[in-house]
N, C-alpha and C. Protein backbone atom coordinates (compact mmCIF):
# COMPACT_ATOMS: atom_id res chain seq x y z
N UNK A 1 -0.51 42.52 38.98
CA UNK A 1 -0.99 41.35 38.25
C UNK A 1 -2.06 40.67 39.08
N UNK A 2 -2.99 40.30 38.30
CA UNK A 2 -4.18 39.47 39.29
C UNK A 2 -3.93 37.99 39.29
N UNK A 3 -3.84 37.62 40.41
CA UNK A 3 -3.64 35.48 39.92
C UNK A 3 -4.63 35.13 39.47
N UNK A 4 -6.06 36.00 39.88
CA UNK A 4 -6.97 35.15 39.57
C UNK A 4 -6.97 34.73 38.24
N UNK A 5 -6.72 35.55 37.09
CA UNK A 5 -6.31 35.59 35.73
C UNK A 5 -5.25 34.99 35.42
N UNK A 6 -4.22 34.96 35.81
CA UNK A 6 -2.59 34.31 35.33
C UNK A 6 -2.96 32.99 35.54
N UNK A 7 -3.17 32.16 34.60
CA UNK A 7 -2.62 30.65 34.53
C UNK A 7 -1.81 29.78 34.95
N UNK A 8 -1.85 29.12 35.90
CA UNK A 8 -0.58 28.51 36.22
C UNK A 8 -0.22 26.96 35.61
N UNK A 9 0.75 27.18 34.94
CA UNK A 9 1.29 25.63 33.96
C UNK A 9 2.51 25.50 34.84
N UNK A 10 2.16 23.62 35.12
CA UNK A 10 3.02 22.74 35.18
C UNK A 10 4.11 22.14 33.31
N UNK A 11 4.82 22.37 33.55
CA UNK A 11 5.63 21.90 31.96
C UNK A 11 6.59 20.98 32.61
N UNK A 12 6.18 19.35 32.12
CA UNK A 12 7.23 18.75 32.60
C UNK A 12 7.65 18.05 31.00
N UNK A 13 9.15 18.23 30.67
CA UNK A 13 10.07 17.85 29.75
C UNK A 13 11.61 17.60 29.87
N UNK A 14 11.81 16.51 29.53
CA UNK A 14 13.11 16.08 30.02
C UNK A 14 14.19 16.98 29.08
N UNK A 15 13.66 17.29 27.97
CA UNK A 15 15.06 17.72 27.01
C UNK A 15 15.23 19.40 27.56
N UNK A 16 16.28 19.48 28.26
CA UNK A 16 16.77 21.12 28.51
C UNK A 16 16.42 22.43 27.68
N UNK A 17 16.58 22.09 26.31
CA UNK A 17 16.69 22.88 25.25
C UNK A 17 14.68 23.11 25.12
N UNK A 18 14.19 22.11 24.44
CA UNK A 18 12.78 22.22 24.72
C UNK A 18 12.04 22.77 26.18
N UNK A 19 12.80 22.30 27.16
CA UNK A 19 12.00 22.53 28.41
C UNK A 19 12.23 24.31 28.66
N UNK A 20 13.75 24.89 27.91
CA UNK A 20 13.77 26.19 28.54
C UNK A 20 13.10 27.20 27.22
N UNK A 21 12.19 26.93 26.30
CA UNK A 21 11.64 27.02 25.44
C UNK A 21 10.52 27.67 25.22
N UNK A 22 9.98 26.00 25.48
CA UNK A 22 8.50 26.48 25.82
C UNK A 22 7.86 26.84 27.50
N UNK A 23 8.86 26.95 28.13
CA UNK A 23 9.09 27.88 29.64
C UNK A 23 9.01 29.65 29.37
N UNK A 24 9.88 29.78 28.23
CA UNK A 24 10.30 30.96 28.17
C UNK A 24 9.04 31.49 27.03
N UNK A 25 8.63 30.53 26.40
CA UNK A 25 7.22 31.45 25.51
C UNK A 25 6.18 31.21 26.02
N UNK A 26 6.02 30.09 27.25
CA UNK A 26 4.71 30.38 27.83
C UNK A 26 4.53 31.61 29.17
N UNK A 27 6.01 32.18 29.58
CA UNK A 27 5.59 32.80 30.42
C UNK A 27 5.39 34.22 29.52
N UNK A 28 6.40 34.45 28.52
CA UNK A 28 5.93 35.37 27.41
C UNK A 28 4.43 35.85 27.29
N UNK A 29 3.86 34.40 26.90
CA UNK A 29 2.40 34.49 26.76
C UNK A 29 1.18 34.78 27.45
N UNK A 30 1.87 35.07 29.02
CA UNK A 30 1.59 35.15 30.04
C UNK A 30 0.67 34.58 31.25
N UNK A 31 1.57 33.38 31.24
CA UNK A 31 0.98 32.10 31.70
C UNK A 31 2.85 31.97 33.20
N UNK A 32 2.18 31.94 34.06
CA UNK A 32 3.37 31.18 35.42
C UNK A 32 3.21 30.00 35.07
N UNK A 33 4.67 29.95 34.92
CA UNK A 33 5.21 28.38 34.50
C UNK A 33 6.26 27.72 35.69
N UNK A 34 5.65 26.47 36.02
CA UNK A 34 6.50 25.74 36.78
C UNK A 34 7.03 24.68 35.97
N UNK A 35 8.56 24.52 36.29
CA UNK A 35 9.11 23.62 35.15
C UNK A 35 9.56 22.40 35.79
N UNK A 36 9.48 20.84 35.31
CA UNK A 36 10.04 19.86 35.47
C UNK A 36 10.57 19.16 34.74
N UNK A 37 11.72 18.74 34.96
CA UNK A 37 12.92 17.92 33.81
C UNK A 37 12.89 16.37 34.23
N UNK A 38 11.55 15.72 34.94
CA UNK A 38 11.60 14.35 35.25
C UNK A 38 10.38 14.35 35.92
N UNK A 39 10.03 13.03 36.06
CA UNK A 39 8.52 13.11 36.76
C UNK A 39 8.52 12.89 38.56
N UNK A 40 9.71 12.92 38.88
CA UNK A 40 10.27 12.96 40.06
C UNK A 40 10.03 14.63 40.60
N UNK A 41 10.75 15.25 39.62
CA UNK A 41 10.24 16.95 39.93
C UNK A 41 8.99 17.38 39.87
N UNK A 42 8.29 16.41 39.06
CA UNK A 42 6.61 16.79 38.70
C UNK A 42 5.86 16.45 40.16
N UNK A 43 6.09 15.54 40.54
CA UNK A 43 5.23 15.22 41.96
C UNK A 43 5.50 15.92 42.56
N UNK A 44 6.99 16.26 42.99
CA UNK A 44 7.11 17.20 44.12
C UNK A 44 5.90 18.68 43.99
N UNK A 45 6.14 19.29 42.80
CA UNK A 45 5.67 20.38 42.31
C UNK A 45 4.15 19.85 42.36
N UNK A 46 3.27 19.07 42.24
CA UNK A 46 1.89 18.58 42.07
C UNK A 46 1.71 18.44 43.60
N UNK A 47 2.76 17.91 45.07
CA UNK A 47 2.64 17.86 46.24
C UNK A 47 2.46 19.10 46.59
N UNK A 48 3.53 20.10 46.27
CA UNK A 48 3.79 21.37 47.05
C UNK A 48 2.34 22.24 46.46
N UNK A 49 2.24 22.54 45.19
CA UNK A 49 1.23 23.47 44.61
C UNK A 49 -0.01 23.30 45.04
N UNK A 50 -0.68 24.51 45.13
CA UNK A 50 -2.46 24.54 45.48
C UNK A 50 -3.19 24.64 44.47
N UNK A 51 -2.60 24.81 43.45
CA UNK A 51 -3.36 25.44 42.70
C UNK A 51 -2.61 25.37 40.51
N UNK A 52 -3.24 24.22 40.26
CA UNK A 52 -2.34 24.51 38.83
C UNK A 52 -3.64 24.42 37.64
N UNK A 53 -3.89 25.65 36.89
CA UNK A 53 -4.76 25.12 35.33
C UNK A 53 -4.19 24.41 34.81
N UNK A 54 -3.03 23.89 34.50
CA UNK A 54 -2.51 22.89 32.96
C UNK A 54 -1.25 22.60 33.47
N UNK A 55 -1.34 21.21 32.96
CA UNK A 55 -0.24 20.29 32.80
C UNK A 55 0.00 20.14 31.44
N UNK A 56 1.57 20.56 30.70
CA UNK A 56 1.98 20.35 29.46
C UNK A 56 2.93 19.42 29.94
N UNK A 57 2.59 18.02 29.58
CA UNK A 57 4.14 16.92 29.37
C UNK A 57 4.57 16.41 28.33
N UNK A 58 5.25 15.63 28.17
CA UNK A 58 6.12 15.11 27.48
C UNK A 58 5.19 13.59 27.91
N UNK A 59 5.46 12.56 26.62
CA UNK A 59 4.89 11.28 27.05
C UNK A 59 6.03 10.62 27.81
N UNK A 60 7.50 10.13 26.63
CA UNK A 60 8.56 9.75 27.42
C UNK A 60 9.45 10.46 28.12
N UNK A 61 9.26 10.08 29.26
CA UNK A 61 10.42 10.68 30.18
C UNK A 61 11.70 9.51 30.75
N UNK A 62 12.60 10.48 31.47
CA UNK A 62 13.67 9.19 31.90
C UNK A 62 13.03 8.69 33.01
N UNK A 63 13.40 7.49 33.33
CA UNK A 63 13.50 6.49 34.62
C UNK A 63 11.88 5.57 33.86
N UNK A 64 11.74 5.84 32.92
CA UNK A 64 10.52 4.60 31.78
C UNK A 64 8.97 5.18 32.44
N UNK A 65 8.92 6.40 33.09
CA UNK A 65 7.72 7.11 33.49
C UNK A 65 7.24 8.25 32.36
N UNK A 66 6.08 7.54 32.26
CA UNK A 66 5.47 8.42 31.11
C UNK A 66 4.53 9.21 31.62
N UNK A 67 4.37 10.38 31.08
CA UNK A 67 3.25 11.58 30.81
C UNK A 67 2.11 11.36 31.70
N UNK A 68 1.53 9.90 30.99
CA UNK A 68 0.48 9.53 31.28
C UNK A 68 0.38 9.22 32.63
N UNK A 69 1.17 8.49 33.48
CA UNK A 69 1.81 7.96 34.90
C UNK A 69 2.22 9.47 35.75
N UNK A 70 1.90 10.44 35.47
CA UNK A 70 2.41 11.83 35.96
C UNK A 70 0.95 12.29 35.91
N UNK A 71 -0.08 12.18 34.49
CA UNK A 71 -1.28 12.99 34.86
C UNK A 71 -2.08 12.28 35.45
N UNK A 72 -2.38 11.13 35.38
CA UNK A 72 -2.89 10.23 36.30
C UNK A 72 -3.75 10.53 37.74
N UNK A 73 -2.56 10.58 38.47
CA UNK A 73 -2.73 10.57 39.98
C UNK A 73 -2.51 12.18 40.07
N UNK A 74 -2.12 12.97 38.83
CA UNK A 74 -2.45 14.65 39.04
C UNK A 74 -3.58 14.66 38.96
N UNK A 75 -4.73 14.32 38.32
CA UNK A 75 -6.22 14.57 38.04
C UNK A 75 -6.95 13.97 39.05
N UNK A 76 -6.51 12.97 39.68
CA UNK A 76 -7.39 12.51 40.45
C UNK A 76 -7.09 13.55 41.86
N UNK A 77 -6.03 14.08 42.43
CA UNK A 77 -5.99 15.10 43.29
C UNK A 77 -6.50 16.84 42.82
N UNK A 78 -6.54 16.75 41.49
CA UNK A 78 -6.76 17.78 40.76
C UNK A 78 -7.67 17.92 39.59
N UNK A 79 -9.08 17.56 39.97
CA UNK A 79 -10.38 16.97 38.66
C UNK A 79 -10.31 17.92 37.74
N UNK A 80 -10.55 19.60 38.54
CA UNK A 80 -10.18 20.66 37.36
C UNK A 80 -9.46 20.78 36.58
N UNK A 81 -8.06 20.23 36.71
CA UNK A 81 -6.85 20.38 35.28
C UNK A 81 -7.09 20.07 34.66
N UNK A 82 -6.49 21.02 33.31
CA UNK A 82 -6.58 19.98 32.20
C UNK A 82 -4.95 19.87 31.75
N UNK A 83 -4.98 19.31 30.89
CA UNK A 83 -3.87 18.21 30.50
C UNK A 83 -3.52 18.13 29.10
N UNK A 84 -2.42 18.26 28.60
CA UNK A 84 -2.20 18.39 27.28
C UNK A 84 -0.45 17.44 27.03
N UNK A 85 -0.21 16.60 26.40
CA UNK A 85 0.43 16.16 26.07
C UNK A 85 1.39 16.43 24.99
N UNK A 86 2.77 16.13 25.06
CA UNK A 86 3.59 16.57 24.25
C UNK A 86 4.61 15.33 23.65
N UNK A 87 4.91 14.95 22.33
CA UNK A 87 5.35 13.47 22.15
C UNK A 87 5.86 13.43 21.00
N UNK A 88 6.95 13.07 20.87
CA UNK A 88 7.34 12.74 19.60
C UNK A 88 7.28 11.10 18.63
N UNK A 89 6.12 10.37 19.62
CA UNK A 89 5.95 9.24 19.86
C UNK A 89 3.89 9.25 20.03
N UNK A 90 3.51 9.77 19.59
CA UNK A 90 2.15 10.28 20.21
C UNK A 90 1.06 9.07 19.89
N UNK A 91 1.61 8.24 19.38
CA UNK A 91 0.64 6.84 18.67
C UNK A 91 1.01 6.02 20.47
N UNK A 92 1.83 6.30 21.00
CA UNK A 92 2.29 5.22 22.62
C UNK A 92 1.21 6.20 23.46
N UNK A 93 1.01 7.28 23.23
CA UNK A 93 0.17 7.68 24.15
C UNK A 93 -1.49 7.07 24.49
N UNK A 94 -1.86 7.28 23.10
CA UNK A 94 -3.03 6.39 22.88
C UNK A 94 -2.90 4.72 23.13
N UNK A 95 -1.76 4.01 22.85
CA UNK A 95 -1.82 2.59 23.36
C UNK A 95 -1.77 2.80 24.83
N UNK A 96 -1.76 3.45 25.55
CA UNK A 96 -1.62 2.89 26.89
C UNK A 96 -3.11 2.68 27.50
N UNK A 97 -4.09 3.09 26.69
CA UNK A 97 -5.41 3.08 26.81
C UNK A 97 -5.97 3.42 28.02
N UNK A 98 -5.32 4.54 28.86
CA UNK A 98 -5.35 5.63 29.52
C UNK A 98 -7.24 6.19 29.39
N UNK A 99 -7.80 6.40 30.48
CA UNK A 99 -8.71 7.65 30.02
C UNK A 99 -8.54 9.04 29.99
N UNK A 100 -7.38 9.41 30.24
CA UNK A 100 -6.84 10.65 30.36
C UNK A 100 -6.27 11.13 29.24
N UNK A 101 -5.53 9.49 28.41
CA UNK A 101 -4.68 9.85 26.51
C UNK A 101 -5.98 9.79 25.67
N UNK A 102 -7.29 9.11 25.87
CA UNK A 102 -8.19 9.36 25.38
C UNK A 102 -8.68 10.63 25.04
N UNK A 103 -8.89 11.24 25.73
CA UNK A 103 -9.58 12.71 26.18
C UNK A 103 -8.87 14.07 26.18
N UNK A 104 -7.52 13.88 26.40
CA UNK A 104 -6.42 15.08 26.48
C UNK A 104 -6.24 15.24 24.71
N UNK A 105 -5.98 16.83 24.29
CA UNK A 105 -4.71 16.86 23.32
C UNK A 105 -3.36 16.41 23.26
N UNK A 106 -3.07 15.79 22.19
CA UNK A 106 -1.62 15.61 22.26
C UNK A 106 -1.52 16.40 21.04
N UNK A 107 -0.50 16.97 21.00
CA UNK A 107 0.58 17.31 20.04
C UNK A 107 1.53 16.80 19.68
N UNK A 108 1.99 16.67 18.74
CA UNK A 108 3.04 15.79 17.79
C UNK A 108 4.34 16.74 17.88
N UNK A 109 5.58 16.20 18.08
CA UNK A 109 6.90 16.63 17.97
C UNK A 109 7.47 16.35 16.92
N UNK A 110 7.86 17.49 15.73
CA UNK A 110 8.04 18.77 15.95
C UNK A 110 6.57 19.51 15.86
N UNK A 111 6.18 20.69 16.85
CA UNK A 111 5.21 21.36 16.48
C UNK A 111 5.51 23.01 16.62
N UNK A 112 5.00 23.36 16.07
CA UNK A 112 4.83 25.32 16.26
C UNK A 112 4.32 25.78 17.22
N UNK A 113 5.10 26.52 17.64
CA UNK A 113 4.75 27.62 19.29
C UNK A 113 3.26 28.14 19.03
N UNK A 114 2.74 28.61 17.63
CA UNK A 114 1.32 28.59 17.64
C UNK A 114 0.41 27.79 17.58
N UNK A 115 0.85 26.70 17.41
CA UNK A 115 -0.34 25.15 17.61
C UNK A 115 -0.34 25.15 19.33
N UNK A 116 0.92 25.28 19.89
CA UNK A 116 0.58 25.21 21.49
C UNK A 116 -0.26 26.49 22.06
N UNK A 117 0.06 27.48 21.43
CA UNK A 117 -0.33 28.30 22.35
C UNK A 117 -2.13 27.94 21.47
N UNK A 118 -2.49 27.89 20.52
CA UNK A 118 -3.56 27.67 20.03
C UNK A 118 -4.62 26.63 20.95
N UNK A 119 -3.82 25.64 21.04
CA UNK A 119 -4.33 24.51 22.04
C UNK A 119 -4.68 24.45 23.50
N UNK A 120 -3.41 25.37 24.02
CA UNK A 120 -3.76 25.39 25.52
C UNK A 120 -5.38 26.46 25.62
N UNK A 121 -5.56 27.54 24.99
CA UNK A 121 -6.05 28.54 24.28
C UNK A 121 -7.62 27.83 24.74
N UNK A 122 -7.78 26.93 23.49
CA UNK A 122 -9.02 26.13 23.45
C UNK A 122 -8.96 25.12 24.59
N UNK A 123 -8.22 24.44 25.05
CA UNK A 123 -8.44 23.61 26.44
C UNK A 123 -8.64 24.42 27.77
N UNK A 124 -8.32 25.53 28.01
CA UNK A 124 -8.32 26.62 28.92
C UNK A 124 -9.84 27.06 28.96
N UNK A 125 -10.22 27.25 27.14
CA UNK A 125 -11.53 28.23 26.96
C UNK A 125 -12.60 26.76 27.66
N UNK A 126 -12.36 25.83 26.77
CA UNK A 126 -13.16 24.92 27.57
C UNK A 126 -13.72 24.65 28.82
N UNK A 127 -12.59 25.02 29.57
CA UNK A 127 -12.71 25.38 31.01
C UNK A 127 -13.73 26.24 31.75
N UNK A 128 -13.53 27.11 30.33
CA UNK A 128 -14.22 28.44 31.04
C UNK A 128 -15.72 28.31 30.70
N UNK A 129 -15.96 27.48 29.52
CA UNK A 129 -16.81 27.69 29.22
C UNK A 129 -18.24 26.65 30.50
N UNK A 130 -17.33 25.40 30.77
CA UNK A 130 -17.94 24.73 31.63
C UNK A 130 -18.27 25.44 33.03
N UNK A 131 -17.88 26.27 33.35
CA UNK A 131 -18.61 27.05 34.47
C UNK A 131 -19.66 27.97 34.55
């Protein structure tokens, strides 16, 4: 396998069932997935890692830390990521008047494994295309 090619996603989601989910169809899709169930696990994983294309979160998480408070201070150590949001609440993402909820996709909960993989798809190509 080449890394240079394999994608590496951060997925941080508090619900077990969702988090072992879309873990298990993004590595399917063939994307290395690092998983977090709190934004406590997300930093560690954003400290330790060299290297991540995409952050998929969740807006609400437990301990009242949102999505947004996780990509934040990821982008500013990490300008290249991009960032895609996940919410069953996706109208709070945009009030926090974030420049990051501005500019990122969100997706709405419930959504289809092909709207994500569709999305990361085009936020990825974007990527590529800017170089």
């Amino acid at each position: 396998m080449n890394t240079r090619e394999t994608k590496v996603v951060l997925l941080v989601e508090d619900e077990p069932h969702i988090l072992d989910l879309l873990a298990d169809y993004l590595a399917g899709e063939g994307y290395r997935v690092l998983e977090a169930d709190c934004a406590k696990r997300a930093f560690e994983i954003l400290a330790s890692k060299p290297h991540l294309d995409l952050l998929v979160t969740d807006f609400r998480l437990p301990g009242g830390v949102s999505g947004v408070a996780i990509a934040e201070p990821a982008l500013k150590l990490r300008p290249e990521m991009k960032v895609i949001f996940i919410s069953g609440y996706p109208i709070e993402i945009y009030e926090t008047g974030s420049s990051v909820a501005r500019s990122a996709p969100v997706l709405a909960k419930p959504f289809s494994l092909d709207s994500l993989r569709s999305q990361i798809q085009q936020v990825l190509a974007g990527d590529a295309a800017a170089h």
